[in-house]
C-alpha atoms as a PDB file:
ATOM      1  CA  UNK A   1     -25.906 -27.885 -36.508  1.00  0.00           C
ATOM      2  CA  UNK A   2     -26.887 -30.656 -35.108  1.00  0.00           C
ATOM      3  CA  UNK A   3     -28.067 -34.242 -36.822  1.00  0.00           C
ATOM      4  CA  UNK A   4     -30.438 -36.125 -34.134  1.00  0.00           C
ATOM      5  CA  UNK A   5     -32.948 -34.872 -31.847  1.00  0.00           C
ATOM      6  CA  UNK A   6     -31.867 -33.650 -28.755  1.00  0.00           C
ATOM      7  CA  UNK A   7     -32.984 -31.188 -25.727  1.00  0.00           C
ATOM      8  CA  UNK A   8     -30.022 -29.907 -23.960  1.00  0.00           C
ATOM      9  CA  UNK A   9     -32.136 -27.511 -21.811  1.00  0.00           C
ATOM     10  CA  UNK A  10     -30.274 -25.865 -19.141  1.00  0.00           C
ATOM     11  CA  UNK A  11     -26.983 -27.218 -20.246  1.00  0.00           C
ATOM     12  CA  UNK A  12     -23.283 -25.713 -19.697  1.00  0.00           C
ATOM     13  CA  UNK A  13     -20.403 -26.483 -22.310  1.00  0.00           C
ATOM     14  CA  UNK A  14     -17.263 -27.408 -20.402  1.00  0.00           C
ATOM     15  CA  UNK A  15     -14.961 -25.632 -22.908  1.00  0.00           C
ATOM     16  CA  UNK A  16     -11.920 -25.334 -22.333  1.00  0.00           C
ATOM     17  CA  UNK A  17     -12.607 -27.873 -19.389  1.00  0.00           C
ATOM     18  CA  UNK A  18     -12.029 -31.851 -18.698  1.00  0.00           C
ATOM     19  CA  UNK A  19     -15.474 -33.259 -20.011  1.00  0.00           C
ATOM     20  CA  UNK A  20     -15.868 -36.339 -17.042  1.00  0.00           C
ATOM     21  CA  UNK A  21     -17.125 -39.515 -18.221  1.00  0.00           C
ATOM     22  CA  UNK A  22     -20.715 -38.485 -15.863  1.00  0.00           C
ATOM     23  CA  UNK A  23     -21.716 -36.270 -19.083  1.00  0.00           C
ATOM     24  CA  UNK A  24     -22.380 -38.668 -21.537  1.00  0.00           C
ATOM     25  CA  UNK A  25     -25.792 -38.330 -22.866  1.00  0.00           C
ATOM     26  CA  UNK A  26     -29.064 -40.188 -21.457  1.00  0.00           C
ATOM     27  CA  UNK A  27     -31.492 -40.939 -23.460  1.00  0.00           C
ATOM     28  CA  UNK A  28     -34.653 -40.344 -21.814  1.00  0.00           C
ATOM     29  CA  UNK A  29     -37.724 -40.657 -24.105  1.00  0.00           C
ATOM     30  CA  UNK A  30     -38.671 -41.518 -27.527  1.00  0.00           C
ATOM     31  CA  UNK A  31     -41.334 -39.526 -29.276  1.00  0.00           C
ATOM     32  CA  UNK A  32     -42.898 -38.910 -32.803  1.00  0.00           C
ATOM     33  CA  UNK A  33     -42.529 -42.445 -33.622  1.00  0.00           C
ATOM     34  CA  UNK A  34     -38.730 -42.501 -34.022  1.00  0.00           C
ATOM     35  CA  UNK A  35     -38.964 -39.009 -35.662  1.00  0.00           C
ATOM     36  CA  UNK A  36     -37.496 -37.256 -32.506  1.00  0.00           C
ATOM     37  CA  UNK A  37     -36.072 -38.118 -29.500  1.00  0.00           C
ATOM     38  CA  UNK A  38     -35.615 -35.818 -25.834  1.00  0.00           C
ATOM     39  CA  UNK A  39     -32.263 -36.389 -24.053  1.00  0.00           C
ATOM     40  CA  UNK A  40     -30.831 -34.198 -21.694  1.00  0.00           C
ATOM     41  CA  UNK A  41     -27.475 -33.579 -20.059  1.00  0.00           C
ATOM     42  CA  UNK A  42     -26.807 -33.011 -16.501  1.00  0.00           C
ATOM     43  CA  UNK A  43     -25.112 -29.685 -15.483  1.00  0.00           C
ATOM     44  CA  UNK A  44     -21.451 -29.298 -16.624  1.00  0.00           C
ATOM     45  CA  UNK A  45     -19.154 -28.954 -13.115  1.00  0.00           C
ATOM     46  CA  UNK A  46     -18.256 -24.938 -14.875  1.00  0.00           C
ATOM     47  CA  UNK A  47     -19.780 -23.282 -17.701  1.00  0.00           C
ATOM     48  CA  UNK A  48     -17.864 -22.357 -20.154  1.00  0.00           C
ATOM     49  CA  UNK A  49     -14.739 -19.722 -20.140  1.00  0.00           C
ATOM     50  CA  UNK A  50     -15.730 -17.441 -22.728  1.00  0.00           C
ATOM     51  CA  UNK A  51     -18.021 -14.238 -22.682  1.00  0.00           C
ATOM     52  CA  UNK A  52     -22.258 -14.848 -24.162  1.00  0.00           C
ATOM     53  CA  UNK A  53     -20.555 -12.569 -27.014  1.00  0.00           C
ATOM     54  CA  UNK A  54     -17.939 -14.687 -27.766  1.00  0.00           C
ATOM     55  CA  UNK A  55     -19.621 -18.069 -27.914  1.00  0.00           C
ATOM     56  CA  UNK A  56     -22.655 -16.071 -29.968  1.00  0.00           C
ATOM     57  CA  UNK A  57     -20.316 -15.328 -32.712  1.00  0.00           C
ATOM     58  CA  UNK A  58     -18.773 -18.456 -33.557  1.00  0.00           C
ATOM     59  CA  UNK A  59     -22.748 -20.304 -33.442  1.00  0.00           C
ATOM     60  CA  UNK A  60     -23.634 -17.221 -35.721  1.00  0.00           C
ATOM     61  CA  UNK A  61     -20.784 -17.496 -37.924  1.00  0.00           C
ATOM     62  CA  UNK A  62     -22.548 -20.028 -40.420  1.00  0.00           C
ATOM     63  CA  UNK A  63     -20.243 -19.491 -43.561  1.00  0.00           C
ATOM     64  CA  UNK A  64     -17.326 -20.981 -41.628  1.00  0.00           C
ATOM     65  CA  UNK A  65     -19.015 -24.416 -40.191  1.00  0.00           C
ATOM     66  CA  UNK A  66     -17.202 -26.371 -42.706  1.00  0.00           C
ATOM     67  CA  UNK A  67     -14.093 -25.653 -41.220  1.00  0.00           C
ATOM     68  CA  UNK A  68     -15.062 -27.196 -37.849  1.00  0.00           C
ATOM     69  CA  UNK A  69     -18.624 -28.348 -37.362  1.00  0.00           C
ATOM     70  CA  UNK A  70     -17.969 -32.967 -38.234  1.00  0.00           C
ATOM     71  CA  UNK A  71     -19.229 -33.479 -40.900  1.00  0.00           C
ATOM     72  CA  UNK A  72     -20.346 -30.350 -42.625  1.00  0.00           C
ATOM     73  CA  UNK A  73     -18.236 -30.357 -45.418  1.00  0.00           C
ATOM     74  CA  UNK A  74     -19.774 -26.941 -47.222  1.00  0.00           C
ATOM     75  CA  UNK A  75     -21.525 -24.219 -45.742  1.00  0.00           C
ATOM     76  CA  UNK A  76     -22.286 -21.250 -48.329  1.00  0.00           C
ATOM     77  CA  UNK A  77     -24.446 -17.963 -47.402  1.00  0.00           C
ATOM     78  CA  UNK A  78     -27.067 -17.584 -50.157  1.00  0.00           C
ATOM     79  CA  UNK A  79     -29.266 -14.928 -48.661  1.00  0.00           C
ATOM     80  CA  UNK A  80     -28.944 -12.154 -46.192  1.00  0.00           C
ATOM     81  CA  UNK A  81     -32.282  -9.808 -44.749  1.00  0.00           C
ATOM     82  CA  UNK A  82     -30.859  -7.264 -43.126  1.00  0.00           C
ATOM     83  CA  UNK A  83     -30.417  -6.702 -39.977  1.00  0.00           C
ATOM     84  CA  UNK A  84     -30.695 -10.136 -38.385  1.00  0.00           C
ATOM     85  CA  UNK A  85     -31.411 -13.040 -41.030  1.00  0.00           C
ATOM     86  CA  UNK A  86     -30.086 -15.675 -43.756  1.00  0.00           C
ATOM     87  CA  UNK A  87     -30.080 -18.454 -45.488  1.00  0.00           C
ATOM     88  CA  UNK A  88     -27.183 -21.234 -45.618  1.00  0.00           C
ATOM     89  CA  UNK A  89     -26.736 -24.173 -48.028  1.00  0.00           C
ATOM     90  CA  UNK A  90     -25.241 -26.621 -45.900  1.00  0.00           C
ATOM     91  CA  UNK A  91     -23.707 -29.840 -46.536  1.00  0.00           C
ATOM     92  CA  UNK A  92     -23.447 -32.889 -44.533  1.00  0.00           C
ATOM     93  CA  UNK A  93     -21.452 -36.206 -45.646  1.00  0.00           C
ATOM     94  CA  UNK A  94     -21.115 -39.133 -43.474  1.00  0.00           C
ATOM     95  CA  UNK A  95     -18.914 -42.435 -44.891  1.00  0.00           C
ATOM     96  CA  UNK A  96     -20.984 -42.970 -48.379  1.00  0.00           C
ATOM     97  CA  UNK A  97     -24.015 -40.199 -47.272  1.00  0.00           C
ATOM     98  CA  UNK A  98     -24.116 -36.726 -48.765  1.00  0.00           C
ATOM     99  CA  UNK A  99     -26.917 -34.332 -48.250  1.00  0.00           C
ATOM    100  CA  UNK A 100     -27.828 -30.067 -48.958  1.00  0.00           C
ATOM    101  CA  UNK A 101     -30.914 -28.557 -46.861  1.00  0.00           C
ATOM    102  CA  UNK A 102     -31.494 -24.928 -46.444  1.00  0.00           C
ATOM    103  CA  UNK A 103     -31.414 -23.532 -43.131  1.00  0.00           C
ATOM    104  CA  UNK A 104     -32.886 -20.155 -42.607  1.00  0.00           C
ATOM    105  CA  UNK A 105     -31.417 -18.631 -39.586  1.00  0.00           C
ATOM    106  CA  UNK A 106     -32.765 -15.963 -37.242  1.00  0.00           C
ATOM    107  CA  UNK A 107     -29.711 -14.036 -35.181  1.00  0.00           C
ATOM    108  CA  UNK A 108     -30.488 -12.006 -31.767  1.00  0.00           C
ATOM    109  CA  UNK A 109     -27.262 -10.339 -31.079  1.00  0.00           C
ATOM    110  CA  UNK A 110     -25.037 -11.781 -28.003  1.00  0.00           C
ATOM    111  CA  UNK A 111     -28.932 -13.771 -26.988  1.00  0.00           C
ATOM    112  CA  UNK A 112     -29.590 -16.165 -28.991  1.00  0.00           C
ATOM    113  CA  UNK A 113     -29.803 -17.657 -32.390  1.00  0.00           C
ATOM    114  CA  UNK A 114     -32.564 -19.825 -33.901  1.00  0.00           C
ATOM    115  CA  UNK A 115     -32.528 -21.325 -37.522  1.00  0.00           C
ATOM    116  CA  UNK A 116     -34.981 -23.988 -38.653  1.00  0.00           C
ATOM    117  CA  UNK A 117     -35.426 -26.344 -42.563  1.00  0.00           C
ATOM    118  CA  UNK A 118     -38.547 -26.996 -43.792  1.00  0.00           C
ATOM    119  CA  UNK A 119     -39.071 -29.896 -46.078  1.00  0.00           C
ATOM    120  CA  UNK A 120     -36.279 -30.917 -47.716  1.00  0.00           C
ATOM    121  CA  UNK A 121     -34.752 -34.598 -48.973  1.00  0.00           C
ATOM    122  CA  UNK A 122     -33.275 -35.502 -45.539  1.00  0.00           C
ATOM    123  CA  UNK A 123     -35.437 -33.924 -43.459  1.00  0.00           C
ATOM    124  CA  UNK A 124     -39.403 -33.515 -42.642  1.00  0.00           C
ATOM    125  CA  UNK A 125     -38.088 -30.467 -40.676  1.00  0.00           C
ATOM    126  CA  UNK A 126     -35.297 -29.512 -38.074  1.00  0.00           C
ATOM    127  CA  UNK A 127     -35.829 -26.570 -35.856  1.00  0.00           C
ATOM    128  CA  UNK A 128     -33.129 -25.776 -33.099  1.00  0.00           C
ATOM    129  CA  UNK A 129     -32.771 -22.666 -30.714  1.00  0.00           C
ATOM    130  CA  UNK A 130     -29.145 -21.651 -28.912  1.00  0.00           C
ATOM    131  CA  UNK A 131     -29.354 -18.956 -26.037  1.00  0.00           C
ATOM    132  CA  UNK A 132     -26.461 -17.397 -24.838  1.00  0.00           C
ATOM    133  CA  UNK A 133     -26.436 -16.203 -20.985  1.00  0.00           C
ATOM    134  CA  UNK A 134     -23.433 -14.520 -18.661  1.00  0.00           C
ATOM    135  CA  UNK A 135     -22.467 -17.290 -16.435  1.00  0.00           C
ATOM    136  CA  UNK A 136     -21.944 -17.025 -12.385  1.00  0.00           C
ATOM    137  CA  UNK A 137     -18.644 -16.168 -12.908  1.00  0.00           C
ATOM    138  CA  UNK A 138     -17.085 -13.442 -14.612  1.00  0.00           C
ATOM    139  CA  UNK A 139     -16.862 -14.239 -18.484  1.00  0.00           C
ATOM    140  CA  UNK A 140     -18.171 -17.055 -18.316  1.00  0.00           C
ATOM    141  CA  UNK A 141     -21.442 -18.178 -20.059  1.00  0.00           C
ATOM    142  CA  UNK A 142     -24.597 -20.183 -19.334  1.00  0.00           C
ATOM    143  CA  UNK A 143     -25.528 -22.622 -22.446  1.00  0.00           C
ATOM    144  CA  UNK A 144     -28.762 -23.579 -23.285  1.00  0.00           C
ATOM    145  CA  UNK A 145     -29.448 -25.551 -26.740  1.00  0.00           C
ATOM    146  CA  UNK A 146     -32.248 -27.590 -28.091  1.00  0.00           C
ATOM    147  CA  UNK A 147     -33.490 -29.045 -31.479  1.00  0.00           C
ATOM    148  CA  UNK A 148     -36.107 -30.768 -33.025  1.00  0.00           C
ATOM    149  CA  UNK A 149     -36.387 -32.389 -36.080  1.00  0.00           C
ATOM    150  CA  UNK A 150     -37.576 -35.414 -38.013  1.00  0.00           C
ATOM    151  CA  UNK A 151     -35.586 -37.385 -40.728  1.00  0.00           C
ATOM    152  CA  UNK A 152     -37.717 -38.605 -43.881  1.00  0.00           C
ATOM    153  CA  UNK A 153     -35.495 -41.840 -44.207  1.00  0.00           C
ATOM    154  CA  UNK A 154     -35.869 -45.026 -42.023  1.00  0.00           C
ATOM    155  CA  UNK A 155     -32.428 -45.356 -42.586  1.00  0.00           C
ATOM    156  CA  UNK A 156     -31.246 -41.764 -41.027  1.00  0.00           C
ATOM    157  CA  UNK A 157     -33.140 -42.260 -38.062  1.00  0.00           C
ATOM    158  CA  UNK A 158     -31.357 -45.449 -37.195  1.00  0.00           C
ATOM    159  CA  UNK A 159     -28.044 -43.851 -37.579  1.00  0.00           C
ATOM    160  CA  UNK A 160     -29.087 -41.118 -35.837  1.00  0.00           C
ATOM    161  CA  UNK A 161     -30.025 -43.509 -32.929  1.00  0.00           C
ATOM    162  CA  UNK A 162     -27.028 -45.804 -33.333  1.00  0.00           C
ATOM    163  CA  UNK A 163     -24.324 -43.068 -33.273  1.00  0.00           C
ATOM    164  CA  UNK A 164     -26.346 -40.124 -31.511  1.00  0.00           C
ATOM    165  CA  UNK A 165     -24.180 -40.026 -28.482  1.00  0.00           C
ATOM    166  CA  UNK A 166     -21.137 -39.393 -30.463  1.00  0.00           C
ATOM    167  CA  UNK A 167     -22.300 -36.570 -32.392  1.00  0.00           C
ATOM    168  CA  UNK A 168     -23.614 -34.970 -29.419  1.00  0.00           C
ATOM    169  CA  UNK A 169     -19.867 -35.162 -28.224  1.00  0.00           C
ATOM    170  CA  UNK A 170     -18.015 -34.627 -31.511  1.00  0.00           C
ATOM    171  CA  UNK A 171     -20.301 -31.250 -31.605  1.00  0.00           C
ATOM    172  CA  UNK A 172     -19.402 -29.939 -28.451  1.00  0.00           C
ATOM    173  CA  UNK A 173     -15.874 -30.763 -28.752  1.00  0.00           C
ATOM    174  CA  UNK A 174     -15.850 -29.225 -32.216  1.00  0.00           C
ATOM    175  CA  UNK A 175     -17.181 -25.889 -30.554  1.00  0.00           C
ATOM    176  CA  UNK A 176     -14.786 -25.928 -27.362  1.00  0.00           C
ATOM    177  CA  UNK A 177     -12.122 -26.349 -30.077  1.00  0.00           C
ATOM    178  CA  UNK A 178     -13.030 -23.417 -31.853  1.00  0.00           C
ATOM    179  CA  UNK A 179     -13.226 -20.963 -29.004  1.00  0.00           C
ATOM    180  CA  UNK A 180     -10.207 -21.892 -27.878  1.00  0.00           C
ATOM    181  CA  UNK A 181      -8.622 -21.364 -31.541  1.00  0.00           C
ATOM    182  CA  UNK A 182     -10.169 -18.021 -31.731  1.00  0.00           C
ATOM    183  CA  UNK A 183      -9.976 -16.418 -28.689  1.00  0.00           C
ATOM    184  CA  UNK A 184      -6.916 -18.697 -26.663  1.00  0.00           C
ATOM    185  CA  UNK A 185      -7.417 -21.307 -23.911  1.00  0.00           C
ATOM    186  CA  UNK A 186      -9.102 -20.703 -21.017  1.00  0.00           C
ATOM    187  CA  UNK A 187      -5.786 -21.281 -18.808  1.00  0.00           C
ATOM    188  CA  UNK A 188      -4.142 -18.592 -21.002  1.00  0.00           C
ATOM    189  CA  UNK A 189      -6.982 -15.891 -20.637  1.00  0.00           C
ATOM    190  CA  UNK A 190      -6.585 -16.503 -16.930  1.00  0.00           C
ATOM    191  CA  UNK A 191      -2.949 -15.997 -16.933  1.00  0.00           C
ATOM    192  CA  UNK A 192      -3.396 -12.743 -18.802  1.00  0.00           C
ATOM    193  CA  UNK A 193      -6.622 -11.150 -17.123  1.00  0.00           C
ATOM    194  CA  UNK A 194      -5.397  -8.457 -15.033  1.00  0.00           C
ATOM    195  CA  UNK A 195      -5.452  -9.309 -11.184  1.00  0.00           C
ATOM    196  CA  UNK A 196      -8.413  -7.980  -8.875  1.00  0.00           C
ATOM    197  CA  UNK A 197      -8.652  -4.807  -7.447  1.00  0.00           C
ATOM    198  CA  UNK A 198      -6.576  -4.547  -4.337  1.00  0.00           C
ATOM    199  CA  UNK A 199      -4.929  -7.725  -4.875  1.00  0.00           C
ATOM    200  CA  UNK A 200      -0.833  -7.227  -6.083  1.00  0.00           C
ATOM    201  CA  UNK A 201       1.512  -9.932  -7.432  1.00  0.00           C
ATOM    202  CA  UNK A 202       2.041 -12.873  -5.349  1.00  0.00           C
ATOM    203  CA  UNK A 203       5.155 -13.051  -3.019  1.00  0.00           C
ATOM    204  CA  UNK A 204       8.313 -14.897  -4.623  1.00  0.00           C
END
């Protein structure tokens, strides 16, 4: 989903949350002579407000990226294995760039979900893994995601330097805006989860 290198590993998507200015990515090290890159994100102050399940099946729901993943602007199932894999043709188009690749994606119910392209015109490879844990706090989830890849173009890999920091953002907004389309804010939920056992309304 993802165009850059990054290692988000453990990680916690605010969504729903105020994303403080302390979370913008780090670069830490480069590696693979510009092919990849390892950055990593300090803890988010609260994971996010939706259930492993919930968060598992937008990631998984690959036919629909183009409707909120920047800059995909086609993503088409071409194969399915039953029970747990596929294919995708997914395009990417950024100002005068357009590219396809295949990714072949590996699902693991409400867990995780891995998907990798092999050589193709924009990349050498790209390999990333999402895992999908309950959080500490009821329905919430713990967030781990990392990729790898390496562009064949020069050109790509200084773009992907110049404006990695805003993808990385851009994504996660794009997926805290998607939860929160599908399954309601997290302010709402809380407002219409039932209250705890032996607690009643509050006094007026």
């Amino acid at each position: 989903m993802l165009v850059g290198g990054v290692n988000l590993r453990p990680w916690a998507v605010p969504c729903g949350v105020h994303r403080p200015s302390h979370l913008q990515p780090r670069p830490t090290l480069l590696s693979r002579a510009l092919h990849s890159r390892t950055q990593v994100l300090p803890p988010a102050p609260a994971p996010p407000r939706y259930t492993p399940e919930e968060i598992y099946d937008v990631v998984a729901a690959v036919e629909h990226y183009h409707e909120f993943v920047p800059w995909c602007v086609r993503s088409v199932i071409t194969a399915r294995r039953p029970p747990n894999y596929l294919e995708a043709e997914l395009e990417v188009g950024f100002q005068m760039f357009t590219e396809r690749y295949i990714s072949r994606v590996t699902l693991h119910p409400g867990q995780a979900i891995s998907s990798s392209v092999g050589d193709s015109t924009l990349f050498r490879y790209l390999n990333n893994e999402w895992r999908f844990a309950p959080g500490p706090h009821p329905g919430s989830t713990r967030l781990d995601f990392s990729v790898d890849f390496a562009f064949k173009s020069a050109l790509y890999r200084h773009l992907a330097n110049v404006f990695f920091a805003e993808v990385v953002q851009r994504m996660m907004g794009a997926l805290e805006g998607r939860c929160t389309l599908l399954y309601g804010s997290p302010v709402a939920r809380r407002a219409a989860a039932p209250a705890p056992a032996g607690r009643g309304p509050m006094p007026r």
